[in-house]
Protein backbone atom coordinates (compact mmCIF):
# COMPACT_ATOMS: atom_id res chain seq x y z
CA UNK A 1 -21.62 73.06 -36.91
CA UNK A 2 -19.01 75.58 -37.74
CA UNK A 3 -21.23 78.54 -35.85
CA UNK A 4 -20.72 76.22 -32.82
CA UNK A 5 -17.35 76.66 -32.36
CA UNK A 6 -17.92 80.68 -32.13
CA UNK A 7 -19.93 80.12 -29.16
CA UNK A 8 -18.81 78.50 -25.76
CA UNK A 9 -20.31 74.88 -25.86
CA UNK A 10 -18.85 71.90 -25.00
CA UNK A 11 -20.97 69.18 -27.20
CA UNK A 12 -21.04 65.43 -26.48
CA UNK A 13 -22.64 62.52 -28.49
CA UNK A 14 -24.32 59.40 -26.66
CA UNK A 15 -21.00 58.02 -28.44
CA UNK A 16 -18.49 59.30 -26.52
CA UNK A 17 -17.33 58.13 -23.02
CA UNK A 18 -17.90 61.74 -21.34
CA UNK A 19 -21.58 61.09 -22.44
CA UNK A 20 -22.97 61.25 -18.82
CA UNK A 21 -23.56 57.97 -16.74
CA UNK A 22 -27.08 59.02 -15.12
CA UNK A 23 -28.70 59.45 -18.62
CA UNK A 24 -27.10 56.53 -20.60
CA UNK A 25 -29.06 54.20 -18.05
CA UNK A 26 -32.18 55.48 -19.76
CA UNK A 27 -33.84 53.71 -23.29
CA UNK A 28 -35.56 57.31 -24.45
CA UNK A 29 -31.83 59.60 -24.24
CA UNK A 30 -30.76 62.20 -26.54
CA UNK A 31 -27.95 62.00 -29.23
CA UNK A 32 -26.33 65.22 -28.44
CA UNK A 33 -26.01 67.62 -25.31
CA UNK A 34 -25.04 71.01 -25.62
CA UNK A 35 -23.62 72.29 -22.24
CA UNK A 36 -22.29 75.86 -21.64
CA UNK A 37 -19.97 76.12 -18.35
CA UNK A 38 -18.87 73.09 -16.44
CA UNK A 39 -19.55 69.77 -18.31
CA UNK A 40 -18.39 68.05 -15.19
CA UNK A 41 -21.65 69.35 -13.27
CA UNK A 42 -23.07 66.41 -15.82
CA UNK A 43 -20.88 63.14 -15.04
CA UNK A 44 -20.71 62.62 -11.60
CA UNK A 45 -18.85 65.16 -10.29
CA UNK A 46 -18.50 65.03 -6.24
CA UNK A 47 -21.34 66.66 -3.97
CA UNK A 48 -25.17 67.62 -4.78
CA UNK A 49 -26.13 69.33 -7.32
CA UNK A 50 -29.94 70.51 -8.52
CA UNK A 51 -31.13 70.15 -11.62
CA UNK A 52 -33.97 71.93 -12.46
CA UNK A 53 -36.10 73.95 -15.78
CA UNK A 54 -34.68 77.76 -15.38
CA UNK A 55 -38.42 77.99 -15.43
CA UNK A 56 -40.64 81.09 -13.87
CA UNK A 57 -41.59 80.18 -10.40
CA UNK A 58 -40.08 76.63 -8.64
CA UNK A 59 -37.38 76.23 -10.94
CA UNK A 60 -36.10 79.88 -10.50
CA UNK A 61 -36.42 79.39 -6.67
CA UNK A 62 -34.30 76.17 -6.87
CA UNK A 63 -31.55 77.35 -9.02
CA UNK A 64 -31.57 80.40 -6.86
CA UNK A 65 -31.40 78.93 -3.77
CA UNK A 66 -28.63 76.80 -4.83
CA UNK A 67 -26.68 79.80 -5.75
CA UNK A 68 -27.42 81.19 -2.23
CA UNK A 69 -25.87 78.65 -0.58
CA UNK A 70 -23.06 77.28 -2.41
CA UNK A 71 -24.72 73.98 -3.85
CA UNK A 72 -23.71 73.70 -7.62
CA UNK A 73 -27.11 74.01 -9.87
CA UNK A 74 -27.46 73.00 -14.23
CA UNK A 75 -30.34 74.60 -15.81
CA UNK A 76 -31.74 72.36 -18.35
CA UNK A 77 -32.95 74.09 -21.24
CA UNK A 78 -36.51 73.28 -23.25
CA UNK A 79 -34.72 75.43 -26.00
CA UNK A 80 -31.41 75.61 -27.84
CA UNK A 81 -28.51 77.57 -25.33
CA UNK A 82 -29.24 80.67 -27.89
CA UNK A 83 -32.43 81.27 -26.52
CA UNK A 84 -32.91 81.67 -23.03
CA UNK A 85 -36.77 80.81 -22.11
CA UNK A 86 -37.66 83.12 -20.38
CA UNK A 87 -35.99 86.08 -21.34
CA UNK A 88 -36.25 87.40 -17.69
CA UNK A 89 -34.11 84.64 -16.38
CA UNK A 90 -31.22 85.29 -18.51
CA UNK A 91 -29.16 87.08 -15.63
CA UNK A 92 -29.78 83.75 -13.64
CA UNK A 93 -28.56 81.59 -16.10
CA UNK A 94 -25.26 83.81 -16.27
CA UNK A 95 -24.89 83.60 -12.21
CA UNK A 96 -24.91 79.38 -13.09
CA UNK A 97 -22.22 79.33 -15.18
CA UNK A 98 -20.20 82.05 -13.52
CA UNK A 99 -20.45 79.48 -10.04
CA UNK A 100 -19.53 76.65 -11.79
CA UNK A 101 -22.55 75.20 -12.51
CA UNK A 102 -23.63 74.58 -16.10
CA UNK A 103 -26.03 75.07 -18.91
CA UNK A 104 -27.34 71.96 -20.90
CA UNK A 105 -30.15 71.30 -23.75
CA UNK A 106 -30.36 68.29 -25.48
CA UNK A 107 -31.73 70.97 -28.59
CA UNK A 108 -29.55 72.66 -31.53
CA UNK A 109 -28.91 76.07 -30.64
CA UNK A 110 -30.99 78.25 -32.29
CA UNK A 111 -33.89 75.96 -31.41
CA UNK A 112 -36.94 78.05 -29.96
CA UNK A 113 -39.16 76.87 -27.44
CA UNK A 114 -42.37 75.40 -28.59
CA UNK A 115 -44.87 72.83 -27.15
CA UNK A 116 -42.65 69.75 -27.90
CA UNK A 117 -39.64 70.58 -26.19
CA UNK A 118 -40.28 70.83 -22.98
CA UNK A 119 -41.80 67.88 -22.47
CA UNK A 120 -39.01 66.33 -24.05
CA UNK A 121 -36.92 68.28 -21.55
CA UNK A 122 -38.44 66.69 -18.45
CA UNK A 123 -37.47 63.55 -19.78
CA UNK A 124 -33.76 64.13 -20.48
CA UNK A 125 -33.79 66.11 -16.58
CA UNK A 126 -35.14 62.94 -15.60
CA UNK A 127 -32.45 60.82 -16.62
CA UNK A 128 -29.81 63.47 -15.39
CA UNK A 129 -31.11 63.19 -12.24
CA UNK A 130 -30.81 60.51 -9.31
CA UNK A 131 -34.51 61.81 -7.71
CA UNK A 132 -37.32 63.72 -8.90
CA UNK A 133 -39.10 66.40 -6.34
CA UNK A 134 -41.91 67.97 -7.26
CA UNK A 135 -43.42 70.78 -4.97
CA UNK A 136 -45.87 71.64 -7.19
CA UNK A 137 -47.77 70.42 -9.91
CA UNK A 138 -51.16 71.09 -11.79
CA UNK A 139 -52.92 68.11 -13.85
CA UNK A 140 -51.21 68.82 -16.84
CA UNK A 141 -47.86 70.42 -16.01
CA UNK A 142 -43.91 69.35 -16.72
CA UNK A 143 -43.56 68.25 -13.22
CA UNK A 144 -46.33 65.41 -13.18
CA UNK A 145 -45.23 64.49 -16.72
CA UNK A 146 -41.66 64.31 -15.03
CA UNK A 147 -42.66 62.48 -11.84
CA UNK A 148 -44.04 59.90 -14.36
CA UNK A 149 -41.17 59.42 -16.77
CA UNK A 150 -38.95 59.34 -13.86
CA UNK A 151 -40.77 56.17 -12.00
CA UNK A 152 -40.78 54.18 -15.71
CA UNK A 153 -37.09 55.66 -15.63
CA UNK A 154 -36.93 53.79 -12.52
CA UNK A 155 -35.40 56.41 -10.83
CA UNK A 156 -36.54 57.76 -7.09
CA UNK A 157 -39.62 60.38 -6.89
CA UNK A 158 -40.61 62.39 -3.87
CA UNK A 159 -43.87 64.21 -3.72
CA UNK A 160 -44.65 67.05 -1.06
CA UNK A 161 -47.31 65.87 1.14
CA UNK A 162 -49.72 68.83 -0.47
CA UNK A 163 -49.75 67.28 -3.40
CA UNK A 164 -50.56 63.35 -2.63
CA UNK A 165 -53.64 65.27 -0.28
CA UNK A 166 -54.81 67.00 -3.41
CA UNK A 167 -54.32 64.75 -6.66
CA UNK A 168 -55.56 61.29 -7.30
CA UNK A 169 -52.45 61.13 -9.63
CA UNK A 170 -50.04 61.62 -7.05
CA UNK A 171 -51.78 59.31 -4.53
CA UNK A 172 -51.46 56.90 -6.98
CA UNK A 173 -48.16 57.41 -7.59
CA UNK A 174 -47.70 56.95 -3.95
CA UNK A 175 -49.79 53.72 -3.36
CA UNK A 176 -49.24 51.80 -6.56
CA UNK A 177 -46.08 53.39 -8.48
CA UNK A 178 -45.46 52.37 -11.76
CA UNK A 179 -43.84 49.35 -12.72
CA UNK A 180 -41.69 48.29 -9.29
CA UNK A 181 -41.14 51.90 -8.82
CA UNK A 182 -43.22 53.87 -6.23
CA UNK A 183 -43.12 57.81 -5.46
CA UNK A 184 -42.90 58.89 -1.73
CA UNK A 185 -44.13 61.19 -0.04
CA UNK A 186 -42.45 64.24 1.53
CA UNK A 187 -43.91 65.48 5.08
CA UNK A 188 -40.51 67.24 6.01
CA UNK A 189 -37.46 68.04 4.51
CA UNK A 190 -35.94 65.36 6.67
CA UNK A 191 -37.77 62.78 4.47
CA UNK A 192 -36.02 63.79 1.27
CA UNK A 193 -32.38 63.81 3.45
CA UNK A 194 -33.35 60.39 4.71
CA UNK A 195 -34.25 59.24 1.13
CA UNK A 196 -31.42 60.15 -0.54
CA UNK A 197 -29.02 58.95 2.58
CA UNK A 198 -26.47 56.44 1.45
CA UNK A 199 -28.32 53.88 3.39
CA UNK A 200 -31.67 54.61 1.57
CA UNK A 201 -32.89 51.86 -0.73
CA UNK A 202 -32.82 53.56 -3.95
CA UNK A 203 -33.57 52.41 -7.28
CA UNK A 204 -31.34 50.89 -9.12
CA UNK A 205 -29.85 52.24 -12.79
CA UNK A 206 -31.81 49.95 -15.21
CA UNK A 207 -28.82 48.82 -17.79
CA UNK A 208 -27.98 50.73 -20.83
């Protein structure tokens, strides 16, 4: 604990009342968050924001695009903040911070990545998050297992239309949900602006 305060982190228990909001309204959250840059990116704080992996391909265009055009972006880490996964992205995850945006991993620091943690990653994203969109997703990938967590989460999911055409998982997702909770599907990016309208009929926050 003492290395921490050496490095820039900003760490929060699910004790404390800056624990964020989003993620307290789900049964499987972390204890601790470790967030480099902007903590307020976390709790509410006014606007969009993207949440996405820092992964190689979707999740680099997301937090990219973000950057691009002024829309704050957290990278949520399937490692400790030490270790940047992947390496290549490292740059990116600087450009975050430096525009206000934030790094956060549920992991100690020096935690390396490994088969267990990212799937415990899409979880905690998840709960961060007020939607899930996937754009692409194989049988056994992060972004089905998140699609799924987030409908038992209770949360809203959005699936391009690609994907509902091409998996049975998806279409099911689509048709029957799980629990009360049923994806949609995206044909344009007007259907994710109309979803997540104010006047949209979102889920509702199961309690704490």
């Amino acid at each position: 604990m003492a290395s921490w305060k050496t490095r820039p982190y900003h760490v929060v228990s699910v004790l404390d009342d800056s624990y964020p909001h989003q993620l307290r309204g789900i049964h499987n959250r972390p204890a601790l968050l470790f967030t480099e840059g902007q903590p307020q990116a976390l709790i509410g704080a006014p606007g969009v924001a993207i949440f996405s992996g820092l992964a190689a391909g979707i999740d680099t265009a997301a937090h990219q695009e973000a950057l691009r055009v002024g829309i704050r972006t957290v990278a949520v880490f399937g490692t400790g903040l030490r270790s940047v996964f992947p390496k290549a992205n490292a740059s990116l995850a600087r450009d975050i911070v430096r525009a206000d945006g934030a790094l956060v991993s549920q992991f100690l620091p020096t935690q390396h990545a490994a088969k267990w943690t990212f799937p415990t990653r899409n979880i905690t994203m998840s709960g961060l998050s007020v939607a899930t969109v996937v754009v692409e997703a194989g049988e056994t990938s992060g972004a089905r297992m998140q699609a799924r967590v987030a409908l038992e989460h209770g949360r809203a999911v959005f699936l391009l239309q690609s994907l509902v055409d091409e998996h049975e998982w998806a279409r099911v997702m689509v048709d029957r949900g799980i629990g009360n909770v049923r994806a949609r599907m995206l044909r344009t990016s007007g259907d994710l602006v109309d979803g997540l309208s104010p006047d949209a009929e979102l889920p509702e926050l199961a309690p704490a």
